[in-house]
PDB file of N, CA and C in Angstrom:
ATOM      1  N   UNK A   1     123.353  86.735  65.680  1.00  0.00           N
ATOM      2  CA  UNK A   1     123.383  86.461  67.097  1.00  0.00           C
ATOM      3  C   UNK A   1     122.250  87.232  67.785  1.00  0.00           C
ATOM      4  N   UNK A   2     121.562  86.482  68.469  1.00  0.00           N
ATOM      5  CA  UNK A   2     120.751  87.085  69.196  1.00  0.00           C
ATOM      6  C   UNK A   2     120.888  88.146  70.509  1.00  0.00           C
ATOM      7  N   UNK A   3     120.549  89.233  70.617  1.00  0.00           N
ATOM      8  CA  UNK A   3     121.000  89.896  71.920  1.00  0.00           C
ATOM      9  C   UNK A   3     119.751  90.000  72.920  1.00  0.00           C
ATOM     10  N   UNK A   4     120.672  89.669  74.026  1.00  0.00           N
ATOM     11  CA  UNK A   4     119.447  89.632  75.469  1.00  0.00           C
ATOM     12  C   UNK A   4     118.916  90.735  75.564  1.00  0.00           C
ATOM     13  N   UNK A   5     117.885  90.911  75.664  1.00  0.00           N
ATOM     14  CA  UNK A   5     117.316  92.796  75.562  1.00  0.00           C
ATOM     15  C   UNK A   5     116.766  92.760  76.996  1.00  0.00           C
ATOM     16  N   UNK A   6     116.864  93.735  77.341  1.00  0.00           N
ATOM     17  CA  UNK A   6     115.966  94.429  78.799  1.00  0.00           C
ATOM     18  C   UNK A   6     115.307  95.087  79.002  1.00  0.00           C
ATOM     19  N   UNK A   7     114.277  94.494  79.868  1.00  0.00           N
ATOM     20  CA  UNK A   7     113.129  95.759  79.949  1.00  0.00           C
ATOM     21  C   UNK A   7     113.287  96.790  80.341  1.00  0.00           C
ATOM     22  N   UNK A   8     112.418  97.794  79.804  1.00  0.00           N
ATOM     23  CA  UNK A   8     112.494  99.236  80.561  1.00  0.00           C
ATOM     24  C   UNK A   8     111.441  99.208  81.634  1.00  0.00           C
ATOM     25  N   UNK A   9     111.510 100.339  82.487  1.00  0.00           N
ATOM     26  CA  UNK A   9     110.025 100.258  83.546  1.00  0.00           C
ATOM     27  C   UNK A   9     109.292  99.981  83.067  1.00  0.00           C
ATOM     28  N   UNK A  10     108.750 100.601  81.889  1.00  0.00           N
ATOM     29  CA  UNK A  10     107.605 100.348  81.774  1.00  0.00           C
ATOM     30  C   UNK A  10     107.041  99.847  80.538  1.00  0.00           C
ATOM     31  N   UNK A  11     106.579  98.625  79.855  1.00  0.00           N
ATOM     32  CA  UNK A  11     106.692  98.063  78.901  1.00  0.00           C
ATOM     33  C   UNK A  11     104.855  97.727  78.186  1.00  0.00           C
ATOM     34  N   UNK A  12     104.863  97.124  76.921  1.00  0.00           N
ATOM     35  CA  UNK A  12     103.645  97.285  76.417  1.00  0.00           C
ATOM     36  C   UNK A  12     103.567  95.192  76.414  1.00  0.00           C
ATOM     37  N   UNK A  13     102.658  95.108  76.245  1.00  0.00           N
ATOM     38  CA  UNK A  13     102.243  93.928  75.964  1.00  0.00           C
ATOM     39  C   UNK A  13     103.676  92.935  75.211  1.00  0.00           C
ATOM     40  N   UNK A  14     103.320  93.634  73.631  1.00  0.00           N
ATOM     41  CA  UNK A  14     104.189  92.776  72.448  1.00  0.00           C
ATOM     42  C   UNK A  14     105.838  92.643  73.319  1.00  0.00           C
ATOM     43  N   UNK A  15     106.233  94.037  74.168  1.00  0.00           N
ATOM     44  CA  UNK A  15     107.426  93.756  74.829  1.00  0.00           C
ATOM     45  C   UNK A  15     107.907  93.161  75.152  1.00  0.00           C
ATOM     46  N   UNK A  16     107.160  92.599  76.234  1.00  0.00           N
ATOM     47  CA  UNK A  16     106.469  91.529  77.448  1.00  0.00           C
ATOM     48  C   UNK A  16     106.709  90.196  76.940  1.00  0.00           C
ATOM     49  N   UNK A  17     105.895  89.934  75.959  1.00  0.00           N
ATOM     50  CA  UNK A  17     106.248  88.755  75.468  1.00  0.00           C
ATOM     51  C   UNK A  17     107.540  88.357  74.497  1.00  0.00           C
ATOM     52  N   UNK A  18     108.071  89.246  74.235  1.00  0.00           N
ATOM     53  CA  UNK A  18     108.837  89.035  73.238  1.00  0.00           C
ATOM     54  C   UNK A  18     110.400  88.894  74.164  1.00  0.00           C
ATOM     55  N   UNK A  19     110.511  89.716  75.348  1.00  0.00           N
ATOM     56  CA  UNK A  19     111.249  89.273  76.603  1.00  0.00           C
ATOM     57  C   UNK A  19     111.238  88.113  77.314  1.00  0.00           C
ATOM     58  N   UNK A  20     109.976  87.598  77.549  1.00  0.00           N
ATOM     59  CA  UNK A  20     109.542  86.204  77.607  1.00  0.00           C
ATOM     60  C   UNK A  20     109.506  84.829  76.886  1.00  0.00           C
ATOM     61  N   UNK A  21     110.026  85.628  75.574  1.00  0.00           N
ATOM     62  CA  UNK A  21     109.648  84.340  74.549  1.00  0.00           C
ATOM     63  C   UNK A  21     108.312  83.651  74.287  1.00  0.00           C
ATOM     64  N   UNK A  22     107.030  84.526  74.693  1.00  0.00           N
ATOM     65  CA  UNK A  22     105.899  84.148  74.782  1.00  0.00           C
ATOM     66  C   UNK A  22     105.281  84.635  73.584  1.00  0.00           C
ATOM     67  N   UNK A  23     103.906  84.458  73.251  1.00  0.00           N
ATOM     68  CA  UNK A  23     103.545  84.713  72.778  1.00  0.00           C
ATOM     69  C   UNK A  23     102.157  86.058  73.351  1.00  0.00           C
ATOM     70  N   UNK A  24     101.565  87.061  72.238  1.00  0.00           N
ATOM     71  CA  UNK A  24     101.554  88.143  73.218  1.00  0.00           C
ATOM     72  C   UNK A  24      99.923  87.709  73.766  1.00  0.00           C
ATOM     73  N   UNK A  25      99.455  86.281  73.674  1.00  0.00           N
ATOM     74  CA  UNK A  25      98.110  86.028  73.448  1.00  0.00           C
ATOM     75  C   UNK A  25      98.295  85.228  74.670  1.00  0.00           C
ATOM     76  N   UNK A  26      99.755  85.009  75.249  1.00  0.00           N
ATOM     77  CA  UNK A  26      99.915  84.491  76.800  1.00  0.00           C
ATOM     78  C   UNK A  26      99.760  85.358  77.605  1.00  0.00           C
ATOM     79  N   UNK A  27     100.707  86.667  76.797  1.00  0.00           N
ATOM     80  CA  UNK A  27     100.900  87.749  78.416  1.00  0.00           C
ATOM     81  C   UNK A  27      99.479  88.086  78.338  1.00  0.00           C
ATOM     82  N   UNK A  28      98.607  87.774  77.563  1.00  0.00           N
ATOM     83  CA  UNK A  28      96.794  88.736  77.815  1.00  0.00           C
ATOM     84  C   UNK A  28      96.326  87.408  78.597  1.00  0.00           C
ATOM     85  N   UNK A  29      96.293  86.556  78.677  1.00  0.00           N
ATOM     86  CA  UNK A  29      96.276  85.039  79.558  1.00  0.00           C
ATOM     87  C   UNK A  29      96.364  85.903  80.850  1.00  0.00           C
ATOM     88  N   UNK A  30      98.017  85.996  81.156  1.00  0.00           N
ATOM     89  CA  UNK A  30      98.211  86.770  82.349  1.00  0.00           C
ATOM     90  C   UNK A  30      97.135  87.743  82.851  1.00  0.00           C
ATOM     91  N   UNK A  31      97.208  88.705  82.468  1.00  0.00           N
ATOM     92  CA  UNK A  31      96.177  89.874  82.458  1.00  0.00           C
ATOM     93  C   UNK A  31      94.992  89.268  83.120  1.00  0.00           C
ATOM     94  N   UNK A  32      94.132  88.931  82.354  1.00  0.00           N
ATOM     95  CA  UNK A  32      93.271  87.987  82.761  1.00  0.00           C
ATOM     96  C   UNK A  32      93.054  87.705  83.725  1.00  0.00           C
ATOM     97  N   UNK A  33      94.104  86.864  84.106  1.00  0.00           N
ATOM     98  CA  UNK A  33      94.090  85.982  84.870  1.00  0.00           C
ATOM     99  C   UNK A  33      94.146  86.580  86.101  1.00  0.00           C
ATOM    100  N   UNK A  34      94.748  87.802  86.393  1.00  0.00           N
ATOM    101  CA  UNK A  34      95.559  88.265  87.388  1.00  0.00           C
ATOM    102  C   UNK A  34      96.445  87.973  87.623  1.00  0.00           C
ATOM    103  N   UNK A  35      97.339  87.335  87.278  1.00  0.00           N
ATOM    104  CA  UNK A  35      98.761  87.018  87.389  1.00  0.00           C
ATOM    105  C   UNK A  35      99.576  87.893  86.946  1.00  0.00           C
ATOM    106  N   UNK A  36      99.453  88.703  86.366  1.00  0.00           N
ATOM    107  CA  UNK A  36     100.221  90.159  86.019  1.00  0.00           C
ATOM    108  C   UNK A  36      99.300  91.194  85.932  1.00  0.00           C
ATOM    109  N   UNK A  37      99.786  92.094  86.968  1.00  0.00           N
ATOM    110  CA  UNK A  37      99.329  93.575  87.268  1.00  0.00           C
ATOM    111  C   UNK A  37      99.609  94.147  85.851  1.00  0.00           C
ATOM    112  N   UNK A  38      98.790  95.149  85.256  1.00  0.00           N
ATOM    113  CA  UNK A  38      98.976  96.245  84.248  1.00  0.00           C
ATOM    114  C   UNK A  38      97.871  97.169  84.477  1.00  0.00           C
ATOM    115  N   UNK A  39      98.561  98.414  83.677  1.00  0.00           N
ATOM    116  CA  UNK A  39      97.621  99.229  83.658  1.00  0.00           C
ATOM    117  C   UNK A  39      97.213  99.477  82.351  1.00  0.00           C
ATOM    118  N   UNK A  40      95.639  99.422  81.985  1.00  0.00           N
ATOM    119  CA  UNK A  40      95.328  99.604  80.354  1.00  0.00           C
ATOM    120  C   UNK A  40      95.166 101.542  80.283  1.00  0.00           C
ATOM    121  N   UNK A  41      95.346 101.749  79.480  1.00  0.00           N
ATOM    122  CA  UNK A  41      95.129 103.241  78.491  1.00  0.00           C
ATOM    123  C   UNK A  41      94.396 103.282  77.568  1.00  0.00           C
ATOM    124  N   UNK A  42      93.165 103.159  77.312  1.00  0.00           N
ATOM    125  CA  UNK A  42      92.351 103.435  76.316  1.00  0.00           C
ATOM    126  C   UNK A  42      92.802 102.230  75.435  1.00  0.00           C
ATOM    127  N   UNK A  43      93.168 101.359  74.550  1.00  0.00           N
ATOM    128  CA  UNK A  43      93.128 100.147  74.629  1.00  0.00           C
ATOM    129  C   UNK A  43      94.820  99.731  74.565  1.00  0.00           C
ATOM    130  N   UNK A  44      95.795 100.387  75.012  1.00  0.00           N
ATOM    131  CA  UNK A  44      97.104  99.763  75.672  1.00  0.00           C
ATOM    132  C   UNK A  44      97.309  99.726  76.876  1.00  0.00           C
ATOM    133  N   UNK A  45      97.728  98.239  76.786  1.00  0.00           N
ATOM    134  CA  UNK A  45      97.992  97.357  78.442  1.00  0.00           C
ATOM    135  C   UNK A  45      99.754  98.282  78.645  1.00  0.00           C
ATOM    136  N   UNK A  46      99.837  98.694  79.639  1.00  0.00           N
ATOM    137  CA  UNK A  46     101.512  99.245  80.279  1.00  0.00           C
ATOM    138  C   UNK A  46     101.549  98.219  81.493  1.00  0.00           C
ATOM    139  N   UNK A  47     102.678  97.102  81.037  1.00  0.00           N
ATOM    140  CA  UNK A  47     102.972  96.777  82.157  1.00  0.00           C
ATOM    141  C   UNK A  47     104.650  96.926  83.244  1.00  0.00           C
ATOM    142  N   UNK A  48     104.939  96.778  84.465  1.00  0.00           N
ATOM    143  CA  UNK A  48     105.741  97.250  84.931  1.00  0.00           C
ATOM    144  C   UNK A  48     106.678  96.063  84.802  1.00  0.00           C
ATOM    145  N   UNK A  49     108.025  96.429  85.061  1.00  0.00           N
ATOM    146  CA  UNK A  49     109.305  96.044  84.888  1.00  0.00           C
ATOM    147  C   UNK A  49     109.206  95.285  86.339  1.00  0.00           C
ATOM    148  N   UNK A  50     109.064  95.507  87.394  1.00  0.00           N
ATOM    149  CA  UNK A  50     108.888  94.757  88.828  1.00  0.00           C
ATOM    150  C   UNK A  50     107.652  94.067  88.452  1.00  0.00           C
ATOM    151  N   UNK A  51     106.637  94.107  87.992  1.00  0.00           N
ATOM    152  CA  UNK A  51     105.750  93.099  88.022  1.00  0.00           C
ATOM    153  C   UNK A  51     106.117  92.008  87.367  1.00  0.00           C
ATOM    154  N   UNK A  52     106.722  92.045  86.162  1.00  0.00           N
ATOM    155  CA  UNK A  52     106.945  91.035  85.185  1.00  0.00           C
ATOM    156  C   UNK A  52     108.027  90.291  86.264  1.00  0.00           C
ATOM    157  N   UNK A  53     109.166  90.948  86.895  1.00  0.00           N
ATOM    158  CA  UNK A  53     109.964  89.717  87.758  1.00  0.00           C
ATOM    159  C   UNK A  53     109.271  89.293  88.887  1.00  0.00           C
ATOM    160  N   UNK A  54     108.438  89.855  89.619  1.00  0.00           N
ATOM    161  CA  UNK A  54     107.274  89.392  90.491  1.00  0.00           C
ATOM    162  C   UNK A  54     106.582  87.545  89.627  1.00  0.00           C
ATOM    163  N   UNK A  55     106.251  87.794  88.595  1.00  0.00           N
ATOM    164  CA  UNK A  55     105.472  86.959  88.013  1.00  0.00           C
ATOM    165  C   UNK A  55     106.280  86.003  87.769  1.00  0.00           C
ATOM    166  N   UNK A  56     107.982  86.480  87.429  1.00  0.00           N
ATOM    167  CA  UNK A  56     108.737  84.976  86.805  1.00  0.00           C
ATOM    168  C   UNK A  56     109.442  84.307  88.226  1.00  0.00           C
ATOM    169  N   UNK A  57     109.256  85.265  89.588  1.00  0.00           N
ATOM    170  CA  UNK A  57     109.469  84.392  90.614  1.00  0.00           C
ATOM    171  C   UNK A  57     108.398  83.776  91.472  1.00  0.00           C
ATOM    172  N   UNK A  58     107.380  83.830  91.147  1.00  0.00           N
ATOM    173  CA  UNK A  58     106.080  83.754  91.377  1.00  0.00           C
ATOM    174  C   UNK A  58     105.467  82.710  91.270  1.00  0.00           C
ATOM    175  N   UNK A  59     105.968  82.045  89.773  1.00  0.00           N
ATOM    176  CA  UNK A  59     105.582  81.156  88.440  1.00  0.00           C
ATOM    177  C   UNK A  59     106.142  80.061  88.458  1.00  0.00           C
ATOM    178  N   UNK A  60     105.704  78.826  88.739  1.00  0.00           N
ATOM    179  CA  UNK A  60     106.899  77.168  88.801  1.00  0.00           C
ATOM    180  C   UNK A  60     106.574  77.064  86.986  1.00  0.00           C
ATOM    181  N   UNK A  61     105.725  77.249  86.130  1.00  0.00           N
ATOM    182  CA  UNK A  61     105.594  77.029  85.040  1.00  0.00           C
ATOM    183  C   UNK A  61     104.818  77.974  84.213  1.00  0.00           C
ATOM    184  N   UNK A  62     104.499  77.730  82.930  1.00  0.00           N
ATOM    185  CA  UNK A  62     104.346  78.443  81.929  1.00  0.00           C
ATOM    186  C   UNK A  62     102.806  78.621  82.172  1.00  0.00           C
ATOM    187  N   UNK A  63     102.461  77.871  82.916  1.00  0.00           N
ATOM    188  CA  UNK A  63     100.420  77.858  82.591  1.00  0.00           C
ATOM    189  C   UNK A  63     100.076  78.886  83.837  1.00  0.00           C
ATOM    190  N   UNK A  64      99.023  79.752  83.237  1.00  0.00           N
ATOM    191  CA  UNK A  64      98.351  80.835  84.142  1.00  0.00           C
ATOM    192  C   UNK A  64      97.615  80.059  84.951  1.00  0.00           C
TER     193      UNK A  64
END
C-alpha cells in the first residue's frame, strides 16, 4: 500500500517530484521556468513547502 507522504518545509528537488508524481526533470522545467521559487546551494535546488502549494494552486495543468 502506498502511503501519502508530506512535505517538510523544506524539500530537495527528487522530493518534489516524487510528492508530485513527477518526474525530477519536470520540477527543473519549473525552476526554469519560474514557476517555482527555490533556492540553489552550490549545486542543490531547496525548495519550500508554501511554494510547491503556491504552484499546485497556481497551475490549471501539468505544462510549465
Amino acid at each position: 500500500m502506498n502511503e501519502i507522504k508530506e512535505l517538510k518545509p523544506i524539500n530537495t528537488v527528487a522530493e518534489v517530484a516524487e510528492f508530485l508524481g513527477c518526474s525530477r526533470k519536470t520540477i527543473m522545467r519549473y525552476l526554469a521556468s519560474g514557476s517555482l521559487p527555490a533556492s540553489k546551494v552550490e549545486r542543490r535546488w531547496f525548495i519550500a513547502k508554501s511554494d510547491v502549494a503556491d504552484l499546485l494552486k497556481n497551475t490549471k495543468n501539468c505544462d510549465v
